[in-house]
Protein backbone atom coordinates (compact mmCIF):
# COMPACT_ATOMS: atom_id res chain seq x y z
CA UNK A 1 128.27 186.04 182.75
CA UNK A 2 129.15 189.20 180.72
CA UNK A 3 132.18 189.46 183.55
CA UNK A 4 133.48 186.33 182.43
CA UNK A 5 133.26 187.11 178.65
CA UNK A 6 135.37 190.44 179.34
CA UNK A 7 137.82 188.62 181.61
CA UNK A 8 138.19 185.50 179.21
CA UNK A 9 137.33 186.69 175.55
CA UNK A 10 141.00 185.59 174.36
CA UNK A 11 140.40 182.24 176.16
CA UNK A 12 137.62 181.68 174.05
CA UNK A 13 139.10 182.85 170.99
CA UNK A 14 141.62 180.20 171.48
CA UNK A 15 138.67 177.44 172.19
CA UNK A 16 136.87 178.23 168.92
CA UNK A 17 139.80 178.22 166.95
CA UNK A 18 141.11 174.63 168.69
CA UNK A 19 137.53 173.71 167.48
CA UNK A 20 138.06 175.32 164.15
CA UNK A 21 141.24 173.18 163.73
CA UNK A 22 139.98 170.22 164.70
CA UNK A 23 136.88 169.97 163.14
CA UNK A 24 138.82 170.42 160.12
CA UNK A 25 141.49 167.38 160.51
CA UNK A 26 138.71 165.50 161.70
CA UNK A 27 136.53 165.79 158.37
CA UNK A 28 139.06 165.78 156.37
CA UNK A 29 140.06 162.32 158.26
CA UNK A 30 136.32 161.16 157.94
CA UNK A 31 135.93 162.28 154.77
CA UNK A 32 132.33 164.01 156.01
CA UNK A 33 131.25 165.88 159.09
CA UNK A 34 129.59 162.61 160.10
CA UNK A 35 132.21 162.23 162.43
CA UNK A 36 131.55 164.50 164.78
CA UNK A 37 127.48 163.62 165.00
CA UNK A 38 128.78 160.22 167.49
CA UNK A 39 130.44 162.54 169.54
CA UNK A 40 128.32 165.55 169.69
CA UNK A 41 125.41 163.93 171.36
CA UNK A 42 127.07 163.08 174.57
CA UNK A 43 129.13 166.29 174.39
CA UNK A 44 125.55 168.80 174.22
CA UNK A 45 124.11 166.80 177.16
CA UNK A 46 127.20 167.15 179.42
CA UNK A 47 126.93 170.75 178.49
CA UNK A 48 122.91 170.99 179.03
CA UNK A 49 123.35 169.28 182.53
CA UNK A 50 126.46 171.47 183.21
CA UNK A 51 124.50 174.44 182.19
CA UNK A 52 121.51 173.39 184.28
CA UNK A 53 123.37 173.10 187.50
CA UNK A 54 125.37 176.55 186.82
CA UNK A 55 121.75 178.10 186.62
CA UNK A 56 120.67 176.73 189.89
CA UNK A 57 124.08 177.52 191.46
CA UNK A 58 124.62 173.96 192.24
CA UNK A 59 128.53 174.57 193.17
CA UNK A 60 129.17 177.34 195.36
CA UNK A 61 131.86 180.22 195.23
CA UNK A 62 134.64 179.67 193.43
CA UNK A 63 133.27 176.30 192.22
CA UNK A 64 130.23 177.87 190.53
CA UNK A 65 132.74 180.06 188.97
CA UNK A 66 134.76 177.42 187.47
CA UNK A 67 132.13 175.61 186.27
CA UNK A 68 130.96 178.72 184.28
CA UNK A 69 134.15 179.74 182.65
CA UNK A 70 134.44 176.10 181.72
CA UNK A 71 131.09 176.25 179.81
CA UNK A 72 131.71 179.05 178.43
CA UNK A 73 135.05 177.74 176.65
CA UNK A 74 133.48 174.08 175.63
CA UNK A 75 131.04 176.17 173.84
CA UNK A 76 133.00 178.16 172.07
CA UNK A 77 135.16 175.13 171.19
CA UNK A 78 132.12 173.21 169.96
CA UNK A 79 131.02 176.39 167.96
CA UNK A 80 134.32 175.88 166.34
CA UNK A 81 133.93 172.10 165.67
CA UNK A 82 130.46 172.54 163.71
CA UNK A 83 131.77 175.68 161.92
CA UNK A 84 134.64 174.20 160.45
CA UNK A 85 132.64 170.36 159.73
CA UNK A 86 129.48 172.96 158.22
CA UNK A 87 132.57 174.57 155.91
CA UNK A 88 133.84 171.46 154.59
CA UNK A 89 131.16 169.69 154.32
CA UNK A 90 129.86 172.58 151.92
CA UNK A 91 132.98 172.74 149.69
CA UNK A 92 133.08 168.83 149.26
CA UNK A 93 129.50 168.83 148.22
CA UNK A 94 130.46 171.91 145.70
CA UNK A 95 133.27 169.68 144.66
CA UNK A 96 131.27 166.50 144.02
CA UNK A 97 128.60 168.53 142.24
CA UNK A 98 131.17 169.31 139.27
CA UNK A 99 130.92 165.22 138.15
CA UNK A 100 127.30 165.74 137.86
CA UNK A 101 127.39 166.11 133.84
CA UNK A 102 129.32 162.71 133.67
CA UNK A 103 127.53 159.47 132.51
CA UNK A 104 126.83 156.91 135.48
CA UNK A 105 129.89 155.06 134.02
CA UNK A 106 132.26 158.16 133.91
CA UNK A 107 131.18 159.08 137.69
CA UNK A 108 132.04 155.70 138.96
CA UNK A 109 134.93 155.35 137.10
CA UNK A 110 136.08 158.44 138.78
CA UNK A 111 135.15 157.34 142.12
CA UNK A 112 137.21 154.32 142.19
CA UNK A 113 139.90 155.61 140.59
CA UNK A 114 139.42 158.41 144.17
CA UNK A 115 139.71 155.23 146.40
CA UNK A 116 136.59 156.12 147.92
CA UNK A 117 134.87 153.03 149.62
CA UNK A 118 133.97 150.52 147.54
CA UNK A 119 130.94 149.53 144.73
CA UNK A 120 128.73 147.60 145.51
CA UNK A 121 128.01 144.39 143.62
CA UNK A 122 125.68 144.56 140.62
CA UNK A 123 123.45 141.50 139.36
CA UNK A 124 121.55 141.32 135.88
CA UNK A 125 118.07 142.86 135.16
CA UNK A 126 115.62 140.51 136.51
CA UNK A 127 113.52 139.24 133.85
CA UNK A 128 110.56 139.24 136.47
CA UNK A 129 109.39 141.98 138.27
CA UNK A 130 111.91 144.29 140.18
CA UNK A 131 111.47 145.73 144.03
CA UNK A 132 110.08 149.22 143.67
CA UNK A 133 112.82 150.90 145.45
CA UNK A 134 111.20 153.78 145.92
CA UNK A 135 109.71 152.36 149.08
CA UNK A 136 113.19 153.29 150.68
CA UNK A 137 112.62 156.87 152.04
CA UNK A 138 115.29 158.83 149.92
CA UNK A 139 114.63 157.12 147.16
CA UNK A 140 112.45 158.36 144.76
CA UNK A 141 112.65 157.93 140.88
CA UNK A 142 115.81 159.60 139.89
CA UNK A 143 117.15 157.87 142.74
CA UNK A 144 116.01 154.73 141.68
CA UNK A 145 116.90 155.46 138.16
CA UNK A 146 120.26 155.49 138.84
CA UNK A 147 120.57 152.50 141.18
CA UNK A 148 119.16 150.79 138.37
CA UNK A 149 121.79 151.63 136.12
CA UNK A 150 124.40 150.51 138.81
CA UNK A 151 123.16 147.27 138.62
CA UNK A 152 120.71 147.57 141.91
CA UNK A 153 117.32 146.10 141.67
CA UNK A 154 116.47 144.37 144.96
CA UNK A 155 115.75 145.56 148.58
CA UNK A 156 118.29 142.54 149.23
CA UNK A 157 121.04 144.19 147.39
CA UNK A 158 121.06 147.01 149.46
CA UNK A 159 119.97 145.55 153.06
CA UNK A 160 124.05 143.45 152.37
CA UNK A 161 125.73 147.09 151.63
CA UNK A 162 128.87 146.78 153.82
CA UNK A 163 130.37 150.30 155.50
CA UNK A 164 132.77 151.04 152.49
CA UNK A 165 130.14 150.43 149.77
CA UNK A 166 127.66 152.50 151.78
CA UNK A 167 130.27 155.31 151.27
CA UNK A 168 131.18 154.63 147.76
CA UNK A 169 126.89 154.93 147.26
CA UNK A 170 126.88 158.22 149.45
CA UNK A 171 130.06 160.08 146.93
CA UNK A 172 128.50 158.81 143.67
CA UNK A 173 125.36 160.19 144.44
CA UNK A 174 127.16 163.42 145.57
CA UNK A 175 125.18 163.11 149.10
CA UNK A 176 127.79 162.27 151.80
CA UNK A 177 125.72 160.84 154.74
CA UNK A 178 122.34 160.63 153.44
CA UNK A 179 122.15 157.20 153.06
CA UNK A 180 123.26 156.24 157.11
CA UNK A 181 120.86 159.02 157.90
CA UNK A 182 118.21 157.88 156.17
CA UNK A 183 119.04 154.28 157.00
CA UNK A 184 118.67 152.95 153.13
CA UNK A 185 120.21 150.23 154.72
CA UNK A 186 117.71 149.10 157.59
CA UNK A 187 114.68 150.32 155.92
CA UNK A 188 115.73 148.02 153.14
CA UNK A 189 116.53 144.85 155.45
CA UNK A 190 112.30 145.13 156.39
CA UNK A 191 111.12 145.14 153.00
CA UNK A 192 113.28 142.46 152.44
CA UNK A 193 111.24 140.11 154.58
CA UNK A 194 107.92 141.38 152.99
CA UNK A 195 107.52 143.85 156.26
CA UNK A 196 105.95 146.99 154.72
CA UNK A 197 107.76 150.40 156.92
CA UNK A 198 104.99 153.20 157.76
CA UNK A 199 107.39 155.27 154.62
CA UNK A 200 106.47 152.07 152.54
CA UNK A 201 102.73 152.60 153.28
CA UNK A 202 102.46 156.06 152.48
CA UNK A 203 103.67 155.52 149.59
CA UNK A 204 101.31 152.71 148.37
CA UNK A 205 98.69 154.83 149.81
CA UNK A 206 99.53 157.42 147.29
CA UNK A 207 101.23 160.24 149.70
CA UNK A 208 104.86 160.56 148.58
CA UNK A 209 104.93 162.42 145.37
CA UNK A 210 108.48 161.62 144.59
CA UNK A 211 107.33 157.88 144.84
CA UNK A 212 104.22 157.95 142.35
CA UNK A 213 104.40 155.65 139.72
């Protein structure tokens, strides 16, 4: 192995700055790094079981030596994928931070005037009693809070959230991602039908501080 790194150190300085340069179009297509997540996944196993059969010396000779150089590039490539998504995902969150001052209205005035996604549709105040959204894992009372100002108030309401309006939720809340990772949307689909989620009875059970009434 340390052969190969001597013979092809340039060739891998190439790979990781490929990666560098397209990670980089490819969140600044996306918007976020969670573009390259999809991908990834099937990428690190072909690696693992390419790895795997280079340690076992699966392909003979010149084969064996092939497959090893060709590792060795992919990772430096993918290296240079994650280090460039890591970097701009880090200066778009600095970015988003600076409209944290703003009033709700302010922020998503700013948002749509960005183009980004699109909000979601409000309703009135119930006059009865309103979903405790804080049942949602990632939502706990500032969270809340400000869903309530935007007009949210029912598990409903956010179970319908199209793919745009999920983004338009993820910028104004200056978290790009968190709310597919979390799966605000799925999580809020259950409690819709009266299911109660194992998050949703930890809560009631008093074990989620962020959630305490």
């Amino acid at each position: 192995m340390s052969y190969l790194l001597e013979q092809y150190w340039a060739w891998m300085l190439l790979a990781l700055l490929l990666g560098v340069l397209v990670g980089w179009i490819g969140t600044r297509a996306a918007g976020d790094s969670r573009w390259i997540a999809g991908w990834l996944h099937l990428a690190l196993w072909v690696f693992a079981i390419g790895v795997i059969v280079a340690l076992l010396k699966g392909l003979p000779g010149r084969a064996g030596l092939w497959l090893e150089t060709a590792l060795l590039l992919f990772a430096a490539y993918l290296v240079g994928c994650w280090l460039s998504a890591w970097v701009h995902g880090t200066m778009a969150a600095d970015a988003s931070a600076t409209d944290g001052g703003l009033r709700p209205e302010a922020r998503a005035t700013a948002t749509d005037a960005a183009g980004v996604g699109s909000r979601p549709l409000v309703m009135e105040k119930p006059s009865g009693a309103l979903d405790n959204l804080k049942l949602i894992s990632g939502v706990g009372h500032k969270n809340e809070a400000v869903l309530h100002e935007l007009g949210i108030y029912r598990f409903s309401q956010i179970a319908q959230w199209t793919e745009p309006q999920v983004h338009w939720i993820e910028h104004y809340f200056s978290f790009p991602g968190r709310v597919e990772r979390e799966d605000w949307r799925g999580q809020a689909k259950i409690l819709a039908q009266g299911i109660e989620t194992e998050f949703a009875k930890r809560v009631k059970r008093g074990e989620v501080d962020t959630s305490e009434d």
